[in-house]
Protein backbone atom coordinates (compact mmCIF):
# COMPACT_ATOMS: atom_id res chain seq x y z
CA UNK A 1 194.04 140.38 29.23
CA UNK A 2 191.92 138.01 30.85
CA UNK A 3 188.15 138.34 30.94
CA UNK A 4 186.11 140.20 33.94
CA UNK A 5 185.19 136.46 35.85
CA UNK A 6 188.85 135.22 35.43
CA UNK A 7 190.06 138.83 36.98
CA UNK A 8 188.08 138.36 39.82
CA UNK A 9 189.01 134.80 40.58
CA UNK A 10 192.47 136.18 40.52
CA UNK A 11 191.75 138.87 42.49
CA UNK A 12 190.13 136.83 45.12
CA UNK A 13 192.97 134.33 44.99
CA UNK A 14 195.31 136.98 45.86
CA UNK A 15 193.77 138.18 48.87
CA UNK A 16 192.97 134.52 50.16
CA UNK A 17 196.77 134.09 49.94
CA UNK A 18 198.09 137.67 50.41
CA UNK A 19 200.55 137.22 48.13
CA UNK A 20 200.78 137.84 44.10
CA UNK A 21 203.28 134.89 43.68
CA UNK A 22 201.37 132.20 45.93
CA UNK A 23 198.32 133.06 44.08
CA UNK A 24 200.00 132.78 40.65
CA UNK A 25 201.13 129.56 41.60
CA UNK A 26 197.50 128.49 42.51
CA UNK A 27 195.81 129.45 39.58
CA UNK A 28 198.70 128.29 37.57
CA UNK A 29 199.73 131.78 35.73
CA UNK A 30 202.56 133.64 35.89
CA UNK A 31 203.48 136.18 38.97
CA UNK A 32 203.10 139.13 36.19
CA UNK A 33 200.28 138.45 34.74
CA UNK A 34 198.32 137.62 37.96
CA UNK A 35 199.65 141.47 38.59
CA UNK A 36 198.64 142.92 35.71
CA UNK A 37 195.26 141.44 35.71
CA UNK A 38 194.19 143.26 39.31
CA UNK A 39 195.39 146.36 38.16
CA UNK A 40 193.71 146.19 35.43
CA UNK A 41 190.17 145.42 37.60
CA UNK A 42 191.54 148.34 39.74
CA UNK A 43 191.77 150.64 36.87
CA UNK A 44 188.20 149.69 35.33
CA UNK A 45 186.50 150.28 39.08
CA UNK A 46 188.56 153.49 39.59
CA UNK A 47 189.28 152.09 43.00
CA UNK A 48 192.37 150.06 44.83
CA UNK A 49 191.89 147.00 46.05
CA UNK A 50 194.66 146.29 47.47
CA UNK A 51 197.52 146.93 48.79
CA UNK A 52 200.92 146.45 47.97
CA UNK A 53 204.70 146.30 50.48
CA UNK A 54 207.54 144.42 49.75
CA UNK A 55 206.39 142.24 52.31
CA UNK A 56 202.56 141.51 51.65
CA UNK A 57 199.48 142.15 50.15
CA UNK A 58 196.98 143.29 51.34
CA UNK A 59 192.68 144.23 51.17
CA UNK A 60 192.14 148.01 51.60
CA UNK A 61 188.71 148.78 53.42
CA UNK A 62 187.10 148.89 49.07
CA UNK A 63 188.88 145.87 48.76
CA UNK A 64 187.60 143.83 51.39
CA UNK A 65 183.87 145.03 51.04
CA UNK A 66 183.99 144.70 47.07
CA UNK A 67 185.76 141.02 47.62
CA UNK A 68 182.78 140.16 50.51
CA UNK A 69 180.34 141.14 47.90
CA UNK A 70 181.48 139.30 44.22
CA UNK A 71 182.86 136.21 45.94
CA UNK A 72 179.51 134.29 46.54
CA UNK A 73 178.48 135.06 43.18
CA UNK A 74 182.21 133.71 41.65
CA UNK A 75 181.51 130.78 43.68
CA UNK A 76 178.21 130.59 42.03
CA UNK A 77 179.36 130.88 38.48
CA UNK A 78 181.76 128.31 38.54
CA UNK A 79 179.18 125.90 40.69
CA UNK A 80 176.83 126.73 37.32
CA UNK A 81 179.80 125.67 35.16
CA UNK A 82 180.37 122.85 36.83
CA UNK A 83 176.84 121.47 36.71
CA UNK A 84 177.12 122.22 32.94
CA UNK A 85 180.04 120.17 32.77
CA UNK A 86 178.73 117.54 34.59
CA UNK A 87 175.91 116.95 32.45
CA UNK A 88 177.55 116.73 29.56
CA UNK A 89 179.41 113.62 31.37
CA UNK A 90 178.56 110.42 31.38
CA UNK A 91 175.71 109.18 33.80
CA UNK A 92 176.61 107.08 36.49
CA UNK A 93 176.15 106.44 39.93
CA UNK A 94 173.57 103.52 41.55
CA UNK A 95 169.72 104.30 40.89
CA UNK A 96 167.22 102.71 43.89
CA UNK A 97 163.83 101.79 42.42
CA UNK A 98 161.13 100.09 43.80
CA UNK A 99 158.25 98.73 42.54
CA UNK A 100 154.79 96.41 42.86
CA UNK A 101 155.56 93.35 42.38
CA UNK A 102 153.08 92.25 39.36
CA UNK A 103 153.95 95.19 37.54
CA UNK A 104 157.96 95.44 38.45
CA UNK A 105 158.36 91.90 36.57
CA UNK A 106 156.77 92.86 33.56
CA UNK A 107 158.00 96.46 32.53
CA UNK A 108 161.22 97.05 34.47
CA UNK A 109 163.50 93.80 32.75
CA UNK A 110 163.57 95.27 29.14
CA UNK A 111 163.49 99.35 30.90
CA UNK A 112 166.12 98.35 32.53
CA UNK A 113 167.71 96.89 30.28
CA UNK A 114 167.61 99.06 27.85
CA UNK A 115 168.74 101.84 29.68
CA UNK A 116 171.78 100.35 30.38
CA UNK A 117 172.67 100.11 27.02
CA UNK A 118 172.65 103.88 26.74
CA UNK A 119 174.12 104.53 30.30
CA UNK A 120 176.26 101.53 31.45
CA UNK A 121 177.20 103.32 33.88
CA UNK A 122 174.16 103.36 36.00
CA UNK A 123 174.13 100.50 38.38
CA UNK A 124 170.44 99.16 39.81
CA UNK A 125 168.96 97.94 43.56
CA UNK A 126 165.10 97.10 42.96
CA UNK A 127 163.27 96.19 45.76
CA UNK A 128 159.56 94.79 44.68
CA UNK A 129 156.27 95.05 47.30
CA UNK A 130 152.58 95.52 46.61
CA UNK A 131 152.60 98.51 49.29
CA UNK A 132 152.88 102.40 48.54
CA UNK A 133 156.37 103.19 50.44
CA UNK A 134 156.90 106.06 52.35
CA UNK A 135 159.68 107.38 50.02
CA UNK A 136 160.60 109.81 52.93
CA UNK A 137 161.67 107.73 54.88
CA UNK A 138 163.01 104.25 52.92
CA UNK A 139 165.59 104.25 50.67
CA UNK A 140 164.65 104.82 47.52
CA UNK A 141 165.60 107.34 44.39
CA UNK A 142 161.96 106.63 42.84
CA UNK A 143 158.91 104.79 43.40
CA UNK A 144 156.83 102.95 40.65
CA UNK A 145 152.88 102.83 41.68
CA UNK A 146 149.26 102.38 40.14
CA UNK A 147 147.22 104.70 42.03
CA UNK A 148 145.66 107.99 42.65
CA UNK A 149 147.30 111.58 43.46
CA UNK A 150 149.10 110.86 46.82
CA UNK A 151 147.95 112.39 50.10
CA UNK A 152 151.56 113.54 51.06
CA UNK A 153 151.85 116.86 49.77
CA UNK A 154 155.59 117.04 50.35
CA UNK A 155 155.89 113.80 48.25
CA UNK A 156 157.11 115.22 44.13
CA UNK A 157 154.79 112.93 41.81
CA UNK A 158 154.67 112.35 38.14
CA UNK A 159 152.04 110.89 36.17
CA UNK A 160 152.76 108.32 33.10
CA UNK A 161 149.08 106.46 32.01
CA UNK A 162 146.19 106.03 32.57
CA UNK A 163 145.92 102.26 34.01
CA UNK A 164 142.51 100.51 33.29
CA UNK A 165 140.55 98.36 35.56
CA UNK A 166 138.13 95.61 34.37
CA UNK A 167 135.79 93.00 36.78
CA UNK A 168 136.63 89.28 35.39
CA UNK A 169 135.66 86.08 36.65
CA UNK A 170 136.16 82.45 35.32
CA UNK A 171 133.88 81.66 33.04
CA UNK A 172 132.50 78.17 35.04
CA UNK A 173 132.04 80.36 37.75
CA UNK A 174 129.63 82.39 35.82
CA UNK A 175 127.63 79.23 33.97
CA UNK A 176 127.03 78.11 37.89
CA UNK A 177 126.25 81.02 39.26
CA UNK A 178 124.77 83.50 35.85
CA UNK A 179 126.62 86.62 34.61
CA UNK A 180 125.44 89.61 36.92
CA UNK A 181 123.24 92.52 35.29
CA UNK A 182 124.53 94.69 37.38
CA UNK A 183 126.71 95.50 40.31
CA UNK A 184 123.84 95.05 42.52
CA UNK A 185 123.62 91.48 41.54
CA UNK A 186 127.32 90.95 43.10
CA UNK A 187 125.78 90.71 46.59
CA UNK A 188 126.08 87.47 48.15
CA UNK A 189 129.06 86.06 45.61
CA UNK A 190 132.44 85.85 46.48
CA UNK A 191 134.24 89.16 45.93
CA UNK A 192 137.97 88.95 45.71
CA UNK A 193 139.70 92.13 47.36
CA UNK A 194 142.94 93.05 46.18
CA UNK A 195 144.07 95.59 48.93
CA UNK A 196 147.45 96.71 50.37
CA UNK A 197 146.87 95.50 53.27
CA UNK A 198 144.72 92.31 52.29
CA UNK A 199 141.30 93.47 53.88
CA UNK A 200 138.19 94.63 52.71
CA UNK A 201 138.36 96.53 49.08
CA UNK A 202 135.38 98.91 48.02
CA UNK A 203 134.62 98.84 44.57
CA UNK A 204 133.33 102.17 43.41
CA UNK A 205 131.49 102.06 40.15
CA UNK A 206 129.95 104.06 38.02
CA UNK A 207 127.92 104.20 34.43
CA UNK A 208 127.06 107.12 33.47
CA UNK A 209 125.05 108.94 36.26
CA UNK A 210 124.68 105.57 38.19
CA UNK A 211 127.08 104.88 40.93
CA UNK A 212 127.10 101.64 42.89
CA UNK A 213 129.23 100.78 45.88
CA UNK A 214 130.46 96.91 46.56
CA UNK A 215 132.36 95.71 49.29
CA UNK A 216 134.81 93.07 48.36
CA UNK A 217 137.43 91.06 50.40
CA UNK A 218 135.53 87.62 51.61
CA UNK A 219 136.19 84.93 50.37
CA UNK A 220 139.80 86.03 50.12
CA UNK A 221 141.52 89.46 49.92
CA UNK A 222 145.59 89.65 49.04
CA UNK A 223 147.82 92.88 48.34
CA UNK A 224 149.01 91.07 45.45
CA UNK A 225 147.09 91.05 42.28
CA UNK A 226 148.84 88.45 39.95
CA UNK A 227 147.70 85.94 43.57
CA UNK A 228 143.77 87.68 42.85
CA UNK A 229 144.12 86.91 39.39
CA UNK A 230 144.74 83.49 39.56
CA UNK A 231 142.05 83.01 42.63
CA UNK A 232 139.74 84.33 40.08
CA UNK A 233 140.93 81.99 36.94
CA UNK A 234 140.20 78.98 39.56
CA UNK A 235 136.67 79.94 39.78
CA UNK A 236 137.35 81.45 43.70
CA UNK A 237 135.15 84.78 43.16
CA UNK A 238 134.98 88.04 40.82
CA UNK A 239 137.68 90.14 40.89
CA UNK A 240 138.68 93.98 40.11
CA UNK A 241 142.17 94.20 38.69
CA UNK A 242 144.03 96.40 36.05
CA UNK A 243 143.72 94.86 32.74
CA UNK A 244 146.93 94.35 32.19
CA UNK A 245 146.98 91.61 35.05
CA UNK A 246 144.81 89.74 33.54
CA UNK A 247 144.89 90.36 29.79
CA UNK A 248 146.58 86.85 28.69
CA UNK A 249 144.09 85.01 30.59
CA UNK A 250 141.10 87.13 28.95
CA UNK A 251 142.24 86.42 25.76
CA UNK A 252 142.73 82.89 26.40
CA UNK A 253 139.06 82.52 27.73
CA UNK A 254 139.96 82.08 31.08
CA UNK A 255 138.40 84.94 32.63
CA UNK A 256 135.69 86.53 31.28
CA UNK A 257 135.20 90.55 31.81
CA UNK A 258 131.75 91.57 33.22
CA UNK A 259 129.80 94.36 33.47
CA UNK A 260 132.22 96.30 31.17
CA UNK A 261 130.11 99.77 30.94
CA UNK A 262 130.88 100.10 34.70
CA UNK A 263 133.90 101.61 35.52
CA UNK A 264 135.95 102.07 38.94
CA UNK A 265 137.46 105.44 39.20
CA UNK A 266 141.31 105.83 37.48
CA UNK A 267 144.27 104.64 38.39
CA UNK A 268 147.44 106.23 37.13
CA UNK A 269 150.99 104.41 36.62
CA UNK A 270 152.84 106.88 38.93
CA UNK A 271 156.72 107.99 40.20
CA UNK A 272 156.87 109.29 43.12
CA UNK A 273 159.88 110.99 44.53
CA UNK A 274 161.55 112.59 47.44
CA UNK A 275 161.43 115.64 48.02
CA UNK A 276 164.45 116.67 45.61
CA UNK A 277 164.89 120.24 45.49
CA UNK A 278 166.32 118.89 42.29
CA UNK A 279 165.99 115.55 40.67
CA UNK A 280 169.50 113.80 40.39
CA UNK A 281 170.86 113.52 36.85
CA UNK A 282 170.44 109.61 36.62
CA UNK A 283 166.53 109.91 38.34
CA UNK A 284 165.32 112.33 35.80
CA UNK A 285 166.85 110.48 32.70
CA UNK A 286 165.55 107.08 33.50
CA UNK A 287 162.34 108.86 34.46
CA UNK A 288 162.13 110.38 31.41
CA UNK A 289 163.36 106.83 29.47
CA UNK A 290 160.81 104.78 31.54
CA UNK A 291 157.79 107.25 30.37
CA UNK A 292 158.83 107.13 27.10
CA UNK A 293 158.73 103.16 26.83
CA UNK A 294 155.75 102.83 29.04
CA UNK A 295 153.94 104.88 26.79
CA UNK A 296 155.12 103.39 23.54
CA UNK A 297 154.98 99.82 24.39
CA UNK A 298 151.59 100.57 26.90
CA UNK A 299 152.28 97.40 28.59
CA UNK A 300 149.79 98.92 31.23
């Protein structure tokens, strides 16, 4: 005898159709056994459901209330079951990323990458600008940013790292002009600003209880930082980028990192999201891939 979900799917196939044999032919049983299988539902509720002429089938007034009732949850059992199904499958499907520039060419070629060798599947579009999207309203399954908690609070966010800033400048800069003591001695040099939309940047620092506030942005100020970066290796100004922008030309000599016991407050590498009520299957994988890399490799 079939089990209590697969009665009721029979059941409910028999009074959508209002007809044992239409139903049977449906679900792909036999005329009998789609009979025998309501009866037996009838006999375990102590109540008919139905009604039976030569000519049709039937809901009696039980029948019709008790079908109203356990359909939506039917319906909801086998939605569950195929979810299950589903992600046992194979992921697939095109995943939308975008991404700063500096930082989408240097972590998302071997991410992406190596996802795909897990989950060929999964096809890419990666757009790349220095601005924080509205991911609302452009089309995008995630966002990759370096910044603070965003101000949207229907916007779903993740954090991954910590991302470290550092002030550098090129080293002939600082023999012409002397290495500062302390932010106070930035006033009147050239202050590269690396802001979204290239104007004025504040720098707010702090060491220990000490806070200082700088206002950068003349001679030059850019939304991209790898541009800032270079502007400072040619001895244009000081600049205040993540370290990881600049951490082959520090170790080359360069740029030179100054006042290094004052910090600006912390960045985080950050996804953002729409607001899923649920994140799709291939989102929350390579989300979950993407974190794990980041943080093993901490290219950031």
């Amino acid at each position: 005898m079939p089990g209590d979900l697969e009665s009721l799917r029979i059941f409910l196939e028999v009074a959508a159709q209002e007809s044992f044999a239409a139903a049977a032919r449906r679900l792909g049983i036999s005329p009998p056994a789609a009979t025998r299988a309501v009866g037996a539902l009838e006999a375990k509720l102590g109540v008919q459901l139905l009604l039976r002429t030569t000519r049709q089938v039937s809901l009696t007034a039980a029948g019709a209330a008790y079908a109203a009732r356990v359909r939506p949850l039917v319906e909801g059992l086998e939605a569950a079951a195929g979810d299950l199904r589903a992600e046992a499958g194979a992921l697939s499907g095109r995943l939308r990323i975008n991404a700063p520039i500096s930082l989408g060419r240097r972590l998302l070629p071997e991410a992406i990458g190596a996802f795909r060798e897990s989950h060929p599947g999964v096809d890419f579009a990666v757009t790349l600008v220095d601005r924080l999207i509205d991911v609302m309203a452009e089309p995008a399954d995630l966002a990759i940013r370096i910044s603070g908690p965003p101000s949207d609070k229907l916007t779903i966010w993740r954090k991954i790292c910590p991302v470290r800033r550092c002030l550098v400048a090129a080293p002939a800069l600082l023999e012409r002009e002397g290495r500062p003591a302390d932010p106070g001695a930035l006033s009147g040099r050239a202050l590269l600003g690396h802001d979204p939309e290239a104007g004025p940047e504040v720098w707010e620092l702090s060491c220990g209880a000490r806070r200082a506030r700088v206002v950068a942005g003349a001679p030059v100020a850019a939304n991209n930082g790898e541009l800032i970066a270079e502007l400072a290796r040619r001895g244009e100004g000081v600049a205040l980028l993540p370290r990881f922008m600049v951490e082959e030309m520090l170790a080359a000599g360069a740029l030179e990192e100054i006042l290094p016991e004052w910090e600006a407050p912390q960045l985080w590498l950050t996804l953002y999201y729409p607001p899923y009520e649920r994140l799709p299957r291939r989102v929350a994988a390579f989300s979950d891939f993407f974190e794990t890399h980041v943080t093993r490799t901490r290219p950031v």
